[in-house]
C-alpha atoms as a PDB file:
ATOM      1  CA  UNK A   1     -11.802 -20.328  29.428  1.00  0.00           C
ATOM      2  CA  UNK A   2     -13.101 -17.114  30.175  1.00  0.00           C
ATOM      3  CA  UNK A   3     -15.317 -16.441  33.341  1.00  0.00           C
ATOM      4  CA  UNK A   4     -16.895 -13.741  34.669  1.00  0.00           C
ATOM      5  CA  UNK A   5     -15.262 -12.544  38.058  1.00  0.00           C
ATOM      6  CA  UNK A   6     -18.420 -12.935  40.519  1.00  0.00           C
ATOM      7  CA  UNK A   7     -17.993 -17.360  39.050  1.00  0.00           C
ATOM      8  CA  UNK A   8     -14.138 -17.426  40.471  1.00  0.00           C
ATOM      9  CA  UNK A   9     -13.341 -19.689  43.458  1.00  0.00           C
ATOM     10  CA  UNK A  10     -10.812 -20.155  45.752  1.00  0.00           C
ATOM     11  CA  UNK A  11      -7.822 -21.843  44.028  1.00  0.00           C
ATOM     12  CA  UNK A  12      -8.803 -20.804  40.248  1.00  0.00           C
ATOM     13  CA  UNK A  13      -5.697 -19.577  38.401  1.00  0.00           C
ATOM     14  CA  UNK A  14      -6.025 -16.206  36.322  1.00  0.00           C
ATOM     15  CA  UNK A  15      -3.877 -15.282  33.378  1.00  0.00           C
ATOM     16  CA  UNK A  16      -3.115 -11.471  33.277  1.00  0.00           C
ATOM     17  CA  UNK A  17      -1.463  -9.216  30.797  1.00  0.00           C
ATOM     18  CA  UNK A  18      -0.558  -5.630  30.396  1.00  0.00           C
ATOM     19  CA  UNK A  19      -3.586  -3.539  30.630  1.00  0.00           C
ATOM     20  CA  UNK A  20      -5.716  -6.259  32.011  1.00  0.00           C
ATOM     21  CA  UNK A  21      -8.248  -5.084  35.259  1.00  0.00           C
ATOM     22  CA  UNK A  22      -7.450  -7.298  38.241  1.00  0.00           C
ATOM     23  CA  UNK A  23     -11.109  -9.485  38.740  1.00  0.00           C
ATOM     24  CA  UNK A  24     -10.114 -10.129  42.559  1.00  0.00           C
ATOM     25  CA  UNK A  25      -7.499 -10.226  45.294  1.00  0.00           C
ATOM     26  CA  UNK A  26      -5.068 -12.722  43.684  1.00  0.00           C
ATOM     27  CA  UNK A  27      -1.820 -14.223  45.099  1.00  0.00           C
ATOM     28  CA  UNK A  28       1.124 -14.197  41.871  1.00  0.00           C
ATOM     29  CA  UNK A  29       2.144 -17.049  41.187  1.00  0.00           C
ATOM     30  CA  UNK A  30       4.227 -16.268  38.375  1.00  0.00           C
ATOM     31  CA  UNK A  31       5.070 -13.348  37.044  1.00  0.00           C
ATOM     32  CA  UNK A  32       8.286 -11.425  34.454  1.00  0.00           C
ATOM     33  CA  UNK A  33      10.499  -9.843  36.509  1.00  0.00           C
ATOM     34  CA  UNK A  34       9.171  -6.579  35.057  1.00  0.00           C
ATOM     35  CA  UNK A  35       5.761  -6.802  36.106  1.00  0.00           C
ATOM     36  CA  UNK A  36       3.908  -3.763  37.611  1.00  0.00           C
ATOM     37  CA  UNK A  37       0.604  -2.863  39.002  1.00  0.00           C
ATOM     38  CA  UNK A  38      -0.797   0.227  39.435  1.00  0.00           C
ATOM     39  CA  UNK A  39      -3.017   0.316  42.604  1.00  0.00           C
ATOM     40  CA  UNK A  40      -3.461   3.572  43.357  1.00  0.00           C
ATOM     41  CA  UNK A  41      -7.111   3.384  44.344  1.00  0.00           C
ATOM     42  CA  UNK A  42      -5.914   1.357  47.249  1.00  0.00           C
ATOM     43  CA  UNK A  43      -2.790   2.394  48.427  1.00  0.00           C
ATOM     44  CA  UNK A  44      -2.796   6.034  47.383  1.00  0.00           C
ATOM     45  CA  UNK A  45       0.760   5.871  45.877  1.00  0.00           C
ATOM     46  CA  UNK A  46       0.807   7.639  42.610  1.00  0.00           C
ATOM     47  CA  UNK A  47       3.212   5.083  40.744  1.00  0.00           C
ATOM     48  CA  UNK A  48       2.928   2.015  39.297  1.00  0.00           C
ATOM     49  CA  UNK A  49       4.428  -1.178  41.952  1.00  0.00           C
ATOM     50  CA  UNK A  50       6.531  -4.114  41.472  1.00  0.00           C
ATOM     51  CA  UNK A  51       4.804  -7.066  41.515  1.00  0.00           C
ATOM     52  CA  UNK A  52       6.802 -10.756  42.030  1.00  0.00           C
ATOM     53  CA  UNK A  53       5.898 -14.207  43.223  1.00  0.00           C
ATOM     54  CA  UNK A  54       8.410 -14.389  45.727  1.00  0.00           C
ATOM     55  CA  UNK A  55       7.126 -14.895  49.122  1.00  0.00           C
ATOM     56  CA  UNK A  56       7.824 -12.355  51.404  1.00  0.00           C
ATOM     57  CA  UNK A  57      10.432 -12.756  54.170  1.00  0.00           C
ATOM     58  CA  UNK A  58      10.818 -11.260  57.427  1.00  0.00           C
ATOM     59  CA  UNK A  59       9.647 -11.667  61.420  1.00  0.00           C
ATOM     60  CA  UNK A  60       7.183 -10.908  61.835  1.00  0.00           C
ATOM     61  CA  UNK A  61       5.944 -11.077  58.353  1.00  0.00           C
ATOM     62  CA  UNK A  62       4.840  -7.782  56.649  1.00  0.00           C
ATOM     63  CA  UNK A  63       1.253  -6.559  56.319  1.00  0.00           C
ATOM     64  CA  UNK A  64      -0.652  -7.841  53.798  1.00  0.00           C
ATOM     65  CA  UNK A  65      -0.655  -4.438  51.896  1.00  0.00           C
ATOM     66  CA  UNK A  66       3.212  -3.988  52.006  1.00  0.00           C
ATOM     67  CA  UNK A  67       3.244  -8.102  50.151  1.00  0.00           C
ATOM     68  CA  UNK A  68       4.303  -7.967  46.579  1.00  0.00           C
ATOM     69  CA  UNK A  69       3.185 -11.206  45.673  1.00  0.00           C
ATOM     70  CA  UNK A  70      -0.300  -9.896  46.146  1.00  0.00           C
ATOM     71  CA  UNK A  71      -2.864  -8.195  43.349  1.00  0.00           C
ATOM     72  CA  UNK A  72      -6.137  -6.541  44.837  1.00  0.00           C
ATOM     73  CA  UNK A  73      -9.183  -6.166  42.826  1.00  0.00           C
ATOM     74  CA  UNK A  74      -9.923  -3.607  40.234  1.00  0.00           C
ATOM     75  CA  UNK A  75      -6.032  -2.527  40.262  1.00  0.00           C
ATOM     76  CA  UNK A  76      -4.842  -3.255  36.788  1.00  0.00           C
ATOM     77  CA  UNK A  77      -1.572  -4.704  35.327  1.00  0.00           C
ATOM     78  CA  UNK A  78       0.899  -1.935  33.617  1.00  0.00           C
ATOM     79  CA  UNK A  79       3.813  -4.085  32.266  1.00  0.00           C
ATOM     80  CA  UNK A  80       4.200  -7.680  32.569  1.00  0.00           C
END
């Protein structure tokens, strides 16, 4: 079912494909093991970014803008 971004909740899962707009900070879930993002707008790096649904390791854990598990609204998907 489709939805409009301002009706998702907490917990709703969102299906994404190559050139899809990102409708809000999302945690991946799941995810081909060629999937990028570009998120430019937010991070200022010119390239598109690996995106995976592996948790992050590491002590103390990284910042939440250096997670790859992690898509931020209004970046959009390039592959995957």
């Amino acid at each position: 079912e489709k939805l409009p971004a301002e009706d998702l909740l907490p917990g709703d899962v969102v299906v994404l494909e190559a050139g899809h707009r990102v409708p809000a900070d999302l945690r991946v879930l799941d995810c081909t093991d060629s999937a990028l993002a570009e998120s430019s707008a937010i991070t200022g790096e010119s390239l598109a970014e690996k995106r995976t649904s592996n948790a992050m390791d590491g002590t103390p854990p990284p910042s939440i803008m250096d997670a790859t598990n992690v898509l931020w609204s209004g970046t959009s998907i390039v592959q995957g």
